[in-house]
C-alpha atoms as a PDB file:
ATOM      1  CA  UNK A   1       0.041  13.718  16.583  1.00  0.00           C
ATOM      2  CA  UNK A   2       3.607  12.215  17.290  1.00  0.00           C
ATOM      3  CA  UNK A   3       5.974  14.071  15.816  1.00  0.00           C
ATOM      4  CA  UNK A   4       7.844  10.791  14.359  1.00  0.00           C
ATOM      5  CA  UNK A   5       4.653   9.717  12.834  1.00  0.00           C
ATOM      6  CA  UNK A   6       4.245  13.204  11.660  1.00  0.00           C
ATOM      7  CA  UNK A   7       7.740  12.674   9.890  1.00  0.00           C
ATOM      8  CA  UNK A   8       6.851   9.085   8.779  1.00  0.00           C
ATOM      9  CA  UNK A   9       4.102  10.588   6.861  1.00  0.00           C
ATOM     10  CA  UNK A  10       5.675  13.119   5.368  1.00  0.00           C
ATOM     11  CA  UNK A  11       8.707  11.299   3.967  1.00  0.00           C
ATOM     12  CA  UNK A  12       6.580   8.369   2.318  1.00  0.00           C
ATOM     13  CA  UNK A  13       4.772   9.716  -0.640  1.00  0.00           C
ATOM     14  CA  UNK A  14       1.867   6.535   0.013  1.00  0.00           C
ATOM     15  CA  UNK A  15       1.312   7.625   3.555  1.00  0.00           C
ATOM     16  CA  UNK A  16       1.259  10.690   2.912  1.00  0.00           C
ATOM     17  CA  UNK A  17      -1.321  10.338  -0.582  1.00  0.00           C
ATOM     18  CA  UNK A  18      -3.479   7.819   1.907  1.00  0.00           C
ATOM     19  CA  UNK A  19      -3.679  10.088   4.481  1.00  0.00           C
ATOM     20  CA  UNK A  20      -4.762  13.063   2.150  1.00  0.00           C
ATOM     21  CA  UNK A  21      -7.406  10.655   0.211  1.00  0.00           C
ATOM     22  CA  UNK A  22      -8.647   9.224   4.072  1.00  0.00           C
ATOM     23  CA  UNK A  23      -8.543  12.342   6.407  1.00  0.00           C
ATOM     24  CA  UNK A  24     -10.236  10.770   9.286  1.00  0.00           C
ATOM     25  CA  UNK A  25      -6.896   8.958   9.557  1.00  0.00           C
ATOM     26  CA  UNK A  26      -5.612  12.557  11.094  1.00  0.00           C
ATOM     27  CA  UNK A  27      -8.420  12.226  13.738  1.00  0.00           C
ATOM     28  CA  UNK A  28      -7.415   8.922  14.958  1.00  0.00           C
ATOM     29  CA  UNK A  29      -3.410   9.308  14.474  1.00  0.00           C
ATOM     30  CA  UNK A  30      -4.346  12.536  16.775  1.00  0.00           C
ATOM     31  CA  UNK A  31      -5.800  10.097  19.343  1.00  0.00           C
ATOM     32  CA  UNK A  32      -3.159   7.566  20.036  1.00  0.00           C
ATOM     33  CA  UNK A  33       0.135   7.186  18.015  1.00  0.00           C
ATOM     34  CA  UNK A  34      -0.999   2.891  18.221  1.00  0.00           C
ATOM     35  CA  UNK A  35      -3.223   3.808  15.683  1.00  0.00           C
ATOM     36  CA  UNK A  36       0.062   4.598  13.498  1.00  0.00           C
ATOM     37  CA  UNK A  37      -0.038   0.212  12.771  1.00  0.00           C
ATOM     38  CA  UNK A  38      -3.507   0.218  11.384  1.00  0.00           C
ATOM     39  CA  UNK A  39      -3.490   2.908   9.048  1.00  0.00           C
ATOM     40  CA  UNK A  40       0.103   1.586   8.002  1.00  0.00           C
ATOM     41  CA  UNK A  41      -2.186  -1.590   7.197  1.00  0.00           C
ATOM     42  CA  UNK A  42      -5.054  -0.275   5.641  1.00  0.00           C
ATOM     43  CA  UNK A  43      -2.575   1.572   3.213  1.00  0.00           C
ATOM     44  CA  UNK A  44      -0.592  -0.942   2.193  1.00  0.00           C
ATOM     45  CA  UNK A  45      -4.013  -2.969   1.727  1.00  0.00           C
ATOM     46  CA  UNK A  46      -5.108  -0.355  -0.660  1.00  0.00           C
ATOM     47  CA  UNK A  47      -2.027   0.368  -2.695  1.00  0.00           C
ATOM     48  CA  UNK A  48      -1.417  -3.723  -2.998  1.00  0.00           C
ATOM     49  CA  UNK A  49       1.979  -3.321  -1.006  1.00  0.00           C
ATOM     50  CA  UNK A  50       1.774  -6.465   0.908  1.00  0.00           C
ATOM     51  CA  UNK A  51       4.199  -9.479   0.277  1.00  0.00           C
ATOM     52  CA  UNK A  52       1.535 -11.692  -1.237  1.00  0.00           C
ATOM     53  CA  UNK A  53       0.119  -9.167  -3.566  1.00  0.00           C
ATOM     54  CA  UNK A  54       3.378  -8.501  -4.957  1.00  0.00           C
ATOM     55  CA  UNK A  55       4.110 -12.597  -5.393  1.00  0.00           C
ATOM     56  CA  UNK A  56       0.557 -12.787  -6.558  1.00  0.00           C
ATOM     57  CA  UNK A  57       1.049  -9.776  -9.415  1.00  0.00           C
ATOM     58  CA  UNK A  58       4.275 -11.269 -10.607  1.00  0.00           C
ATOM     59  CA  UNK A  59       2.500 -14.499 -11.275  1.00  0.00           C
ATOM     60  CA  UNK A  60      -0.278 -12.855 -12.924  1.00  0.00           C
ATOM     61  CA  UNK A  61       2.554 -11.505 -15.238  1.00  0.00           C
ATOM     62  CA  UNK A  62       4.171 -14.458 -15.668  1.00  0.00           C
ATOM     63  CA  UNK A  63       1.043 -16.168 -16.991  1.00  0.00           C
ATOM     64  CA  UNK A  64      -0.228 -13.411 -18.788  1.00  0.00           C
ATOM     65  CA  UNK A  65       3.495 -13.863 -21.016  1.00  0.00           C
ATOM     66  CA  UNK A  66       3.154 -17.489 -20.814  1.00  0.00           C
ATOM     67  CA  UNK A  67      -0.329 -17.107 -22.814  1.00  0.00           C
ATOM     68  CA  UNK A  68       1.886 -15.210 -25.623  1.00  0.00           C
ATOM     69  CA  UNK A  69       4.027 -17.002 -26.268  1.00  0.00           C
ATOM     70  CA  UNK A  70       1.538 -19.852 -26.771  1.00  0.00           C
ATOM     71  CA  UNK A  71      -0.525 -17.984 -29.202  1.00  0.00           C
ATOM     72  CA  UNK A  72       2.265 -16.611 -30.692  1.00  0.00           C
ATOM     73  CA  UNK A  73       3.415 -20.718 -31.165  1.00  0.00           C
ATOM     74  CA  UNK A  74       0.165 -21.591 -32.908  1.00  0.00           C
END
C-alpha cells in the first residue's frame, strides 16, 4: 500500500474505523492505490457523509421540529 494512502487512513478516524470493520479493503488498497476512490466512496456511503445525505438529514430535522411545534399549538 501507498504510503500517502497509508497516512490518509490513519489520520481520518472514518477511514480508518471502515477499514478496520471491512478488511478486504487492505487487500485491494494493496493492489492498486486507484482503488483508494472507491473505498473513499463506499465509506462515505456508509457513514451518510455525502452532500445529499447531510441536506437530506437537516430536512428530516427541520420537519421533525416543525411537527412540534404544531402539536405543541393544538
Amino acid at each position: 500500500m501507498q504510503l500517502e494512502i497509508q497516512q490518509k487512513l490513519k489520520d481520518t478516524k472514518n477511514m480508518y474505523q471502515y477499514l478496520k470493520e471491512n478488511s478486504f479493503w487492505i487487500k485491494e488498497l494493496n493492489r492498486s492505490g486507484a482503488n483508494y476512490k472507491r473505498f473513499v466512496e463506499a465509506m462515505k456511503d456508509i457513514y451518510h457523509l455525502r452532500v445529499t445525505d447531510k441536506v437530506t438529514d437537516t430536512i428530516d430535522n427541520i420537519d421533525l421540529i416543525s411537527s412540534f411545534l404544531d402539536a405543541f399549538k393544538s
